[in-house]
N, C-alpha and C. Protein backbone atom coordinates (compact mmCIF):
# COMPACT_ATOMS: atom_id res chain seq x y z
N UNK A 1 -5.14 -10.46 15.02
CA UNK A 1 -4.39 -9.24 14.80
C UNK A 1 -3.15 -9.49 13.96
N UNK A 2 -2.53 -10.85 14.02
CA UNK A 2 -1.09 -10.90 13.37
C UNK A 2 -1.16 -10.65 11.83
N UNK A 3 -0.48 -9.73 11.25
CA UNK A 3 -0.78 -9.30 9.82
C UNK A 3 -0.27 -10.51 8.91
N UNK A 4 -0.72 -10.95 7.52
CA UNK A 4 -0.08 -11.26 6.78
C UNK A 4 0.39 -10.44 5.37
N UNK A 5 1.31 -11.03 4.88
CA UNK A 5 1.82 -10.27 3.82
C UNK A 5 0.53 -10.10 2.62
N UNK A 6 0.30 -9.10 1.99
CA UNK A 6 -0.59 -9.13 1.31
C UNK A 6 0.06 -8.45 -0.25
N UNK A 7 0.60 -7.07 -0.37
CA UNK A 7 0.99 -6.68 -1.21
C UNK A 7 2.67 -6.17 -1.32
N UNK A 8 3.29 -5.96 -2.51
CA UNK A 8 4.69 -5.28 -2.28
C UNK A 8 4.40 -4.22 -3.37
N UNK A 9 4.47 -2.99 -2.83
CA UNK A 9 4.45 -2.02 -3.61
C UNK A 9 5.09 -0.97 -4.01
N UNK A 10 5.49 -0.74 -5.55
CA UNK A 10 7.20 -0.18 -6.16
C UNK A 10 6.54 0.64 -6.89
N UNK A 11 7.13 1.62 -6.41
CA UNK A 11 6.88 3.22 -7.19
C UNK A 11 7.46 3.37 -8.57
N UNK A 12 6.93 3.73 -9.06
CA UNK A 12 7.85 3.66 -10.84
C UNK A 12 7.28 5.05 -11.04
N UNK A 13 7.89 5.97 -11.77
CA UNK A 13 8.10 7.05 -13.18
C UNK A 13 7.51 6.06 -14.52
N UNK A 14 7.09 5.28 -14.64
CA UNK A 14 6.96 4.40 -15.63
C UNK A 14 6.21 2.94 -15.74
N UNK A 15 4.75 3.39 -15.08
CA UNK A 15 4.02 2.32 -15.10
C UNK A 15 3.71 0.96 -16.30
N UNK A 16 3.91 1.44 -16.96
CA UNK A 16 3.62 0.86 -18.29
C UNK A 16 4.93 -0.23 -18.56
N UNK A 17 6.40 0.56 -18.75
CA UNK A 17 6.95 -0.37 -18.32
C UNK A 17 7.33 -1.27 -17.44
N UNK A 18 7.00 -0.90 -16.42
CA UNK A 18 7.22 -2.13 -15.00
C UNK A 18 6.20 -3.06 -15.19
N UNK A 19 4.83 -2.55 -15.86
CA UNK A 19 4.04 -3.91 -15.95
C UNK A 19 4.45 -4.52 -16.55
N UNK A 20 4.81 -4.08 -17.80
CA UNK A 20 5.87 -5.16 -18.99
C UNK A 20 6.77 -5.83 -18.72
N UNK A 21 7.45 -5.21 -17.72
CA UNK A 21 8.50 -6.38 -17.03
C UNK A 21 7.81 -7.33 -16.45
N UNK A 22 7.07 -6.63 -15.06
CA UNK A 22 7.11 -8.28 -14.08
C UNK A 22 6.02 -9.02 -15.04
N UNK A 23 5.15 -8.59 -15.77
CA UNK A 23 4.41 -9.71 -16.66
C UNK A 23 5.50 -10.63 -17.71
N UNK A 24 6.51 -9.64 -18.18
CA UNK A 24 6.94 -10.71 -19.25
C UNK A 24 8.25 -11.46 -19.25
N UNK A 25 8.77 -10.86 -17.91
CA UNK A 25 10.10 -11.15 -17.08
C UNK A 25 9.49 -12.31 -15.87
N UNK A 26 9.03 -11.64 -15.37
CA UNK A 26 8.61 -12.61 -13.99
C UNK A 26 7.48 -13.34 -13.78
N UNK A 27 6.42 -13.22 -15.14
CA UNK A 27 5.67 -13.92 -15.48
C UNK A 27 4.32 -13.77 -14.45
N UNK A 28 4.06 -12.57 -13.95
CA UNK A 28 2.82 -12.29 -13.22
C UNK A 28 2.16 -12.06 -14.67
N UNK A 29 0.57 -12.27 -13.25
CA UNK A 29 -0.29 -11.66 -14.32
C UNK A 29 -1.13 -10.44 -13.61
N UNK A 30 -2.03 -10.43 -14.79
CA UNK A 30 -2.65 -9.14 -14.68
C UNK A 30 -4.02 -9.88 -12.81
N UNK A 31 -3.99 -8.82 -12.49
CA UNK A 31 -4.36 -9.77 -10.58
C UNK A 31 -6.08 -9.03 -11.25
N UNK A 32 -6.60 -10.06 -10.72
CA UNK A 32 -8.50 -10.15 -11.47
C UNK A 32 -9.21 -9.57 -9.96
N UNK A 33 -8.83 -10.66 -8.72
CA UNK A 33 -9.48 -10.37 -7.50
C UNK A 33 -8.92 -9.81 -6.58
N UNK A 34 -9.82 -8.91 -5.64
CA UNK A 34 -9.27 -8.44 -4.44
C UNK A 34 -8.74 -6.78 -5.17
N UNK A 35 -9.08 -5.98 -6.05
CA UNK A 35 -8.74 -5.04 -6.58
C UNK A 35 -9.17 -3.86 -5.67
N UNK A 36 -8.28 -3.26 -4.99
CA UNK A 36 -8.70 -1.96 -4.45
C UNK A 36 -9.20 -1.08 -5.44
N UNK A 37 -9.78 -0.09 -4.97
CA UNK A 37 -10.73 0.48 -5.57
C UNK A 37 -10.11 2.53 -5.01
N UNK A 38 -9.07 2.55 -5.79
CA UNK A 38 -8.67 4.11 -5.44
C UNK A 38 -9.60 4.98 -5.40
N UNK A 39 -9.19 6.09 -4.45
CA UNK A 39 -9.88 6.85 -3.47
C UNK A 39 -9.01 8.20 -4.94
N UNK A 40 -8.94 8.70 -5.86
CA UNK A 40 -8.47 9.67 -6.90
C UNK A 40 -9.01 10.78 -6.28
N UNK A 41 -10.16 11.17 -6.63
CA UNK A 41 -10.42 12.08 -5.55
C UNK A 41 -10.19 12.79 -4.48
N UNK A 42 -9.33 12.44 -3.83
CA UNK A 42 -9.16 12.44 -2.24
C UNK A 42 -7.37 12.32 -1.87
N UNK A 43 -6.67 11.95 -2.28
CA UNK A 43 -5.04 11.74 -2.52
C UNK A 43 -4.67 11.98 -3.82
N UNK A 44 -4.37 10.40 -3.35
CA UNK A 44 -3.76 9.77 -4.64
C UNK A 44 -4.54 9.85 -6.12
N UNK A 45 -4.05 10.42 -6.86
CA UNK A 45 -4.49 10.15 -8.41
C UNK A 45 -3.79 9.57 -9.48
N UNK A 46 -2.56 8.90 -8.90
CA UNK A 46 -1.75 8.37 -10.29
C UNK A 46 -2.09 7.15 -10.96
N UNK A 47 -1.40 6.46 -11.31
CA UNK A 47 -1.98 5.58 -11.95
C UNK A 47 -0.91 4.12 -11.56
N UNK A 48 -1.73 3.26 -11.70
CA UNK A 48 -1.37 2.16 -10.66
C UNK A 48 -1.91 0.54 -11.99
N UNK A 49 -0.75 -0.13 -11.91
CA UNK A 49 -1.54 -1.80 -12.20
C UNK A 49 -1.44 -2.59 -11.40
N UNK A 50 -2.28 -4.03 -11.03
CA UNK A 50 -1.68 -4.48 -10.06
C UNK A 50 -1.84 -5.87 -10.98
N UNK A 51 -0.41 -6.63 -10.67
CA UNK A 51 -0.26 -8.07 -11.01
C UNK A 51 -0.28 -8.91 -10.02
N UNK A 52 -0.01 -10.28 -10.15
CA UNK A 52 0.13 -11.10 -8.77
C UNK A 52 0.79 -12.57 -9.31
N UNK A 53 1.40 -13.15 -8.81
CA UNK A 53 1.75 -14.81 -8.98
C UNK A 53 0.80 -15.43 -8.64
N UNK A 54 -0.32 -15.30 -7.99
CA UNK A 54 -1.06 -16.51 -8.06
C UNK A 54 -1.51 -15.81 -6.28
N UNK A 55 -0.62 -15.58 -5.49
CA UNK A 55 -0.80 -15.71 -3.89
C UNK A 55 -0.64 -13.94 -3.63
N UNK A 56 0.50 -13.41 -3.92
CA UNK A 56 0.89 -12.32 -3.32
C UNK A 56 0.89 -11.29 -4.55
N UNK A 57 -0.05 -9.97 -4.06
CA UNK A 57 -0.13 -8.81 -5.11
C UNK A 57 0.90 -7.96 -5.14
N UNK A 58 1.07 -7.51 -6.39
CA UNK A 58 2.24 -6.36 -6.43
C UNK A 58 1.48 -5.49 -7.18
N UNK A 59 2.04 -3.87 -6.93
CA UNK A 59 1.19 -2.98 -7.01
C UNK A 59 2.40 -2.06 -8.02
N UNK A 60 2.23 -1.63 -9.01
CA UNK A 60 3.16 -1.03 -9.71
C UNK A 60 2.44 0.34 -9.56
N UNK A 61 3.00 0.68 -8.95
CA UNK A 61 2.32 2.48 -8.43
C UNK A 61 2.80 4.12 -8.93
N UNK A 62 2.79 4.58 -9.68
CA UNK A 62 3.39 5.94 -10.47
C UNK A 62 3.78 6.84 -9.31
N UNK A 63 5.06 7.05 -8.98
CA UNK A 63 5.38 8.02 -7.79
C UNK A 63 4.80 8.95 -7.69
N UNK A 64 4.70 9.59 -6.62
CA UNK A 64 4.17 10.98 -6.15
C UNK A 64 4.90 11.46 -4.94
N UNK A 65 5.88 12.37 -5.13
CA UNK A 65 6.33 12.77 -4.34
C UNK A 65 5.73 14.12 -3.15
N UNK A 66 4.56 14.19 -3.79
CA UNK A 66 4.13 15.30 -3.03
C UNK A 66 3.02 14.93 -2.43
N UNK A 67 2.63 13.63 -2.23
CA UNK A 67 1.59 13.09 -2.05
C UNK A 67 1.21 13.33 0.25
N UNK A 68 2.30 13.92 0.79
CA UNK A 68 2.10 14.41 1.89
C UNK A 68 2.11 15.17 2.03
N UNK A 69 2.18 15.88 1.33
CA UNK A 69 2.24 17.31 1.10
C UNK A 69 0.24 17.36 1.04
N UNK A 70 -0.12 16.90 -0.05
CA UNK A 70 -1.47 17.06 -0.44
C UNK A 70 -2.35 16.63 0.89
N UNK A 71 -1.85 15.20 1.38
CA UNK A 71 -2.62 14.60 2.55
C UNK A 71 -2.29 15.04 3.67
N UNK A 72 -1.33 16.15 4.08
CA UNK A 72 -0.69 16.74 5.24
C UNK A 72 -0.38 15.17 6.05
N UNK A 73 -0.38 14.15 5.80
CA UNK A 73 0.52 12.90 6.79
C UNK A 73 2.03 12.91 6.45
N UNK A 74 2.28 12.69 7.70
CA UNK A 74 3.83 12.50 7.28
C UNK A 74 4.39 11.54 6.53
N UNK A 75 3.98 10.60 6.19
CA UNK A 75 4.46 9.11 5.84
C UNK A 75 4.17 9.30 3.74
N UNK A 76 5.01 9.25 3.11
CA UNK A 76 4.33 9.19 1.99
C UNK A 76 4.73 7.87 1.04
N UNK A 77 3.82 6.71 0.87
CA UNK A 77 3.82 5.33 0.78
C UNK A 77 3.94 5.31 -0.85
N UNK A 78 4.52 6.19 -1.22
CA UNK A 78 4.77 6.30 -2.88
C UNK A 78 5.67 7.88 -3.23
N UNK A 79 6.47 7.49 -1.98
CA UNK A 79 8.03 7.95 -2.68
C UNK A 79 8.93 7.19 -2.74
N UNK A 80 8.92 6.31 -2.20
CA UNK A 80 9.71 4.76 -2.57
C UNK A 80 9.10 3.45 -2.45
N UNK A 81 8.08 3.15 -2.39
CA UNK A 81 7.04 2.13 -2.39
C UNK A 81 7.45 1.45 -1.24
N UNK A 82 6.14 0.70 -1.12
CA UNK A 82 6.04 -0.01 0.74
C UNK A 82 6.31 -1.42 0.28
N UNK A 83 5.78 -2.48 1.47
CA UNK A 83 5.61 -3.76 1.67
C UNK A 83 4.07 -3.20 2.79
N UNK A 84 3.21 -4.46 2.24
CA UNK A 84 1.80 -3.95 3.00
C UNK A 84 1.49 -5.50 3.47
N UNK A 85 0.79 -5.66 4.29
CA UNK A 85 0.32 -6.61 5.57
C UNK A 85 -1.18 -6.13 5.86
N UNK A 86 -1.98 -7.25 5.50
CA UNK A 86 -3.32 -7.02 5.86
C UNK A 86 -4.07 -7.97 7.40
N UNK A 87 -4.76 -7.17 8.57
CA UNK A 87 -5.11 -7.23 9.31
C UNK A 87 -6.73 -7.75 9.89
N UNK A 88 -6.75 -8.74 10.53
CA UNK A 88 -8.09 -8.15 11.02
C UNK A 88 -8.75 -7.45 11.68
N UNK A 89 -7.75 -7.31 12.80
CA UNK A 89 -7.66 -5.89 13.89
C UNK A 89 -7.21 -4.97 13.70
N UNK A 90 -7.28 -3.82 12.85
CA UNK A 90 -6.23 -2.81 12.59
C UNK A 90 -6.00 -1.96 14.23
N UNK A 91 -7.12 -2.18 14.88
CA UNK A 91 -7.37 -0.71 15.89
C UNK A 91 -6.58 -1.72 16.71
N UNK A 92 -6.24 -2.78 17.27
CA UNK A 92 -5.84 -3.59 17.86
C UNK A 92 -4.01 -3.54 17.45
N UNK A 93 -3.81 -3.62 16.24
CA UNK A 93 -2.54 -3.98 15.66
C UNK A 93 -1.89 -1.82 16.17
N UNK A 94 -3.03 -0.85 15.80
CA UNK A 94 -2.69 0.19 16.35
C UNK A 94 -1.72 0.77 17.80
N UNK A 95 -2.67 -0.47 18.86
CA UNK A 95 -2.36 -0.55 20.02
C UNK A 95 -1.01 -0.96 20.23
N UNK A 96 -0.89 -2.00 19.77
CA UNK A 96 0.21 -3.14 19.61
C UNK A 96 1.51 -1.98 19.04
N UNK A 97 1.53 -1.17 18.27
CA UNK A 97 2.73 -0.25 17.44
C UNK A 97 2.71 1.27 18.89
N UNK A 98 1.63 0.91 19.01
CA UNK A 98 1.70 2.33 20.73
C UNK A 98 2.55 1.84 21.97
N UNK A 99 2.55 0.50 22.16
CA UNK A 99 3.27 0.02 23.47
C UNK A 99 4.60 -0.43 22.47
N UNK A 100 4.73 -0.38 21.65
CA UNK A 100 6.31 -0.41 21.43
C UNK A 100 6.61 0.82 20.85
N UNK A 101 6.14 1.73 20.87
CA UNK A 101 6.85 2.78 20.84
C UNK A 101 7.09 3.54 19.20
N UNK A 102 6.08 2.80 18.30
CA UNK A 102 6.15 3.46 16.85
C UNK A 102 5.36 4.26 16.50
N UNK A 103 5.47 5.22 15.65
CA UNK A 103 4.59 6.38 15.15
C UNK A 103 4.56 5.81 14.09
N UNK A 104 2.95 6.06 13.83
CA UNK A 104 2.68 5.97 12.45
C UNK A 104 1.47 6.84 11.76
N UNK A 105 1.32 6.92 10.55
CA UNK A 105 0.26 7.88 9.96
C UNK A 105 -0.87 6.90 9.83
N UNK A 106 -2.19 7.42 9.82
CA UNK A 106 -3.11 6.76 9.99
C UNK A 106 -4.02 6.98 8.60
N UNK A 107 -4.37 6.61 7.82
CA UNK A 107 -4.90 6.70 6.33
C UNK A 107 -6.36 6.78 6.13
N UNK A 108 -6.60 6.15 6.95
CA UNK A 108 -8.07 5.77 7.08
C UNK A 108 -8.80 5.07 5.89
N UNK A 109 -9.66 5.57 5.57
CA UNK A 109 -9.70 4.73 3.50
C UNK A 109 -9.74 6.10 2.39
N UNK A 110 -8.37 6.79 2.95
CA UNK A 110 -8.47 7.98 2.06
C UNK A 110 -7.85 7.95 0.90
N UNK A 111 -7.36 6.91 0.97
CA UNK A 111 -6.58 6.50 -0.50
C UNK A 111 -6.94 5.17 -1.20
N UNK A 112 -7.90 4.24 -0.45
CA UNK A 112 -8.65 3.09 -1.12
C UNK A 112 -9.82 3.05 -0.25
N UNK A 113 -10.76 3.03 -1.50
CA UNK A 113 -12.38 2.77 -0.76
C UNK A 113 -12.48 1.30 0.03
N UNK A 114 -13.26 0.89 1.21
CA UNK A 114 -13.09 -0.41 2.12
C UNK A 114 -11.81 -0.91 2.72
N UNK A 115 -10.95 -0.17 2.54
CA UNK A 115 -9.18 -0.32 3.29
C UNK A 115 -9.09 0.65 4.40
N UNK A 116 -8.71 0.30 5.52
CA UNK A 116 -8.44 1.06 6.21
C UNK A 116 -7.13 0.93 6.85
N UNK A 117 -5.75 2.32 6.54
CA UNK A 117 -4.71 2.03 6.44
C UNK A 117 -3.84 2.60 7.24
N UNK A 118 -2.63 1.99 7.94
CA UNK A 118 -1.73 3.02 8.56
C UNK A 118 -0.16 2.41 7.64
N UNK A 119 0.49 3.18 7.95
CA UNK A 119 1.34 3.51 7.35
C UNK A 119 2.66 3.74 8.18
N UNK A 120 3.62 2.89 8.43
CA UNK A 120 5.33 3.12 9.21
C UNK A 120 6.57 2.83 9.05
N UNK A 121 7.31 3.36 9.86
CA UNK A 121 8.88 2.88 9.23
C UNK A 121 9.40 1.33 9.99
N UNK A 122 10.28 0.90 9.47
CA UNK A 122 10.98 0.00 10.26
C UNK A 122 12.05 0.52 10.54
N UNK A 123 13.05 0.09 11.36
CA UNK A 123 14.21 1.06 11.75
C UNK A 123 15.01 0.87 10.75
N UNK A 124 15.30 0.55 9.52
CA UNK A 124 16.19 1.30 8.17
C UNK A 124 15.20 2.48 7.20
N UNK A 125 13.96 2.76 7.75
CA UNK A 125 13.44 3.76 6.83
C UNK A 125 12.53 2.96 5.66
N UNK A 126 12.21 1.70 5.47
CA UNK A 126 11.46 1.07 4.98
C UNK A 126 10.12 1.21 5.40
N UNK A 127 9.17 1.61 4.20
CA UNK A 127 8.13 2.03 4.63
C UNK A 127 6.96 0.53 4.84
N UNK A 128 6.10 0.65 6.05
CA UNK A 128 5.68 -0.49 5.98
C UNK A 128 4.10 -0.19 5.73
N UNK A 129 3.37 -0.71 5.55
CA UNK A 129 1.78 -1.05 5.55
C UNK A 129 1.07 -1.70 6.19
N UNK A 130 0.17 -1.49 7.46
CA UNK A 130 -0.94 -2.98 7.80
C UNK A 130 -2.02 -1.79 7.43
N UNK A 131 -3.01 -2.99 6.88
CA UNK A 131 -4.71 -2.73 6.64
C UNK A 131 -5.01 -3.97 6.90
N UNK A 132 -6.60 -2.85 6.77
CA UNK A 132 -8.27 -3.69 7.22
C UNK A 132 -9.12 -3.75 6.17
N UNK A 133 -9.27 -4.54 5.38
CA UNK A 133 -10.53 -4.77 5.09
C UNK A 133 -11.73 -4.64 5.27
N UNK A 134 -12.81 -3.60 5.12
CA UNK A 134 -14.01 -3.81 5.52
C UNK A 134 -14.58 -4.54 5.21
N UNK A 135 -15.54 -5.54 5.98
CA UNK A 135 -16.30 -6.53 5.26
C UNK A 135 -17.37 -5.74 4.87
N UNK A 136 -17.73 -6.57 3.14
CA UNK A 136 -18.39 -5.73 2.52
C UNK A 136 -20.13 -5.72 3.09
């Protein structure tokens, strides 16, 4: 159940340039494996790149501020971008956020096909992420 860090994800007005940065500033690259596979249809439709150093993905994500609005959840993980943690137990790690007392929105894979996602705060308002992987 213990999550590890998997992605950090920063909302930009300006996808195009943020890739240009962390590629030519911070020297990511363009990330080949492990590519979610957006759910456009169904949420989210903006437009997204994802780079990586080698270990940890970053997700340069085009804001959407109305994006709970559309999904009626409260939580919206691209009005200021998250930090995400991937699970093997999500329904387990669920439990685990119920006996301490956190609310969170539950995503399901409505915004990435084979992810299954919840979505919460930490106590400064930092939005957090654990997912599941379906095995394929």
């Amino acid at each position: 159940m213990k999550p590890k860090l998997h992605h950090i994800n920063f909302s930009t007005k300006n996808v195009t340039e943020m890739t240009k940065f962390y590629k030519e500033i911070l020297l990511l690259e363009t990330e080949k494996d492990d590519i979610p596979v957006l759910e456009k249809d169904k949420a989210y439709s903006g437009e997204v790149e994802f780079v990586t150093d080698g270990k940890i993905q970053t997700h340069l994500a085009e804001i959407d501020l109305n994006l709970n609005f559309k999904t009626g959840l409260a939580i919206n993980p691209l009005a200021r971008g998250h930090i995400a943690f991937r699970t093997e137990n999500l329904e387990e790690f669920k439990k685990h956020l119920i006996e301490h007392g956190i609310n969170y929105s539950d995503w399901g894979e409505m915004a990435v096909s084979g992810w299954k996602q919840i979505f919460f705060y930490d106590p400064d308002g930092n939005i957090i992420e654990v997912h599941q992987k379906n095995p394929n």
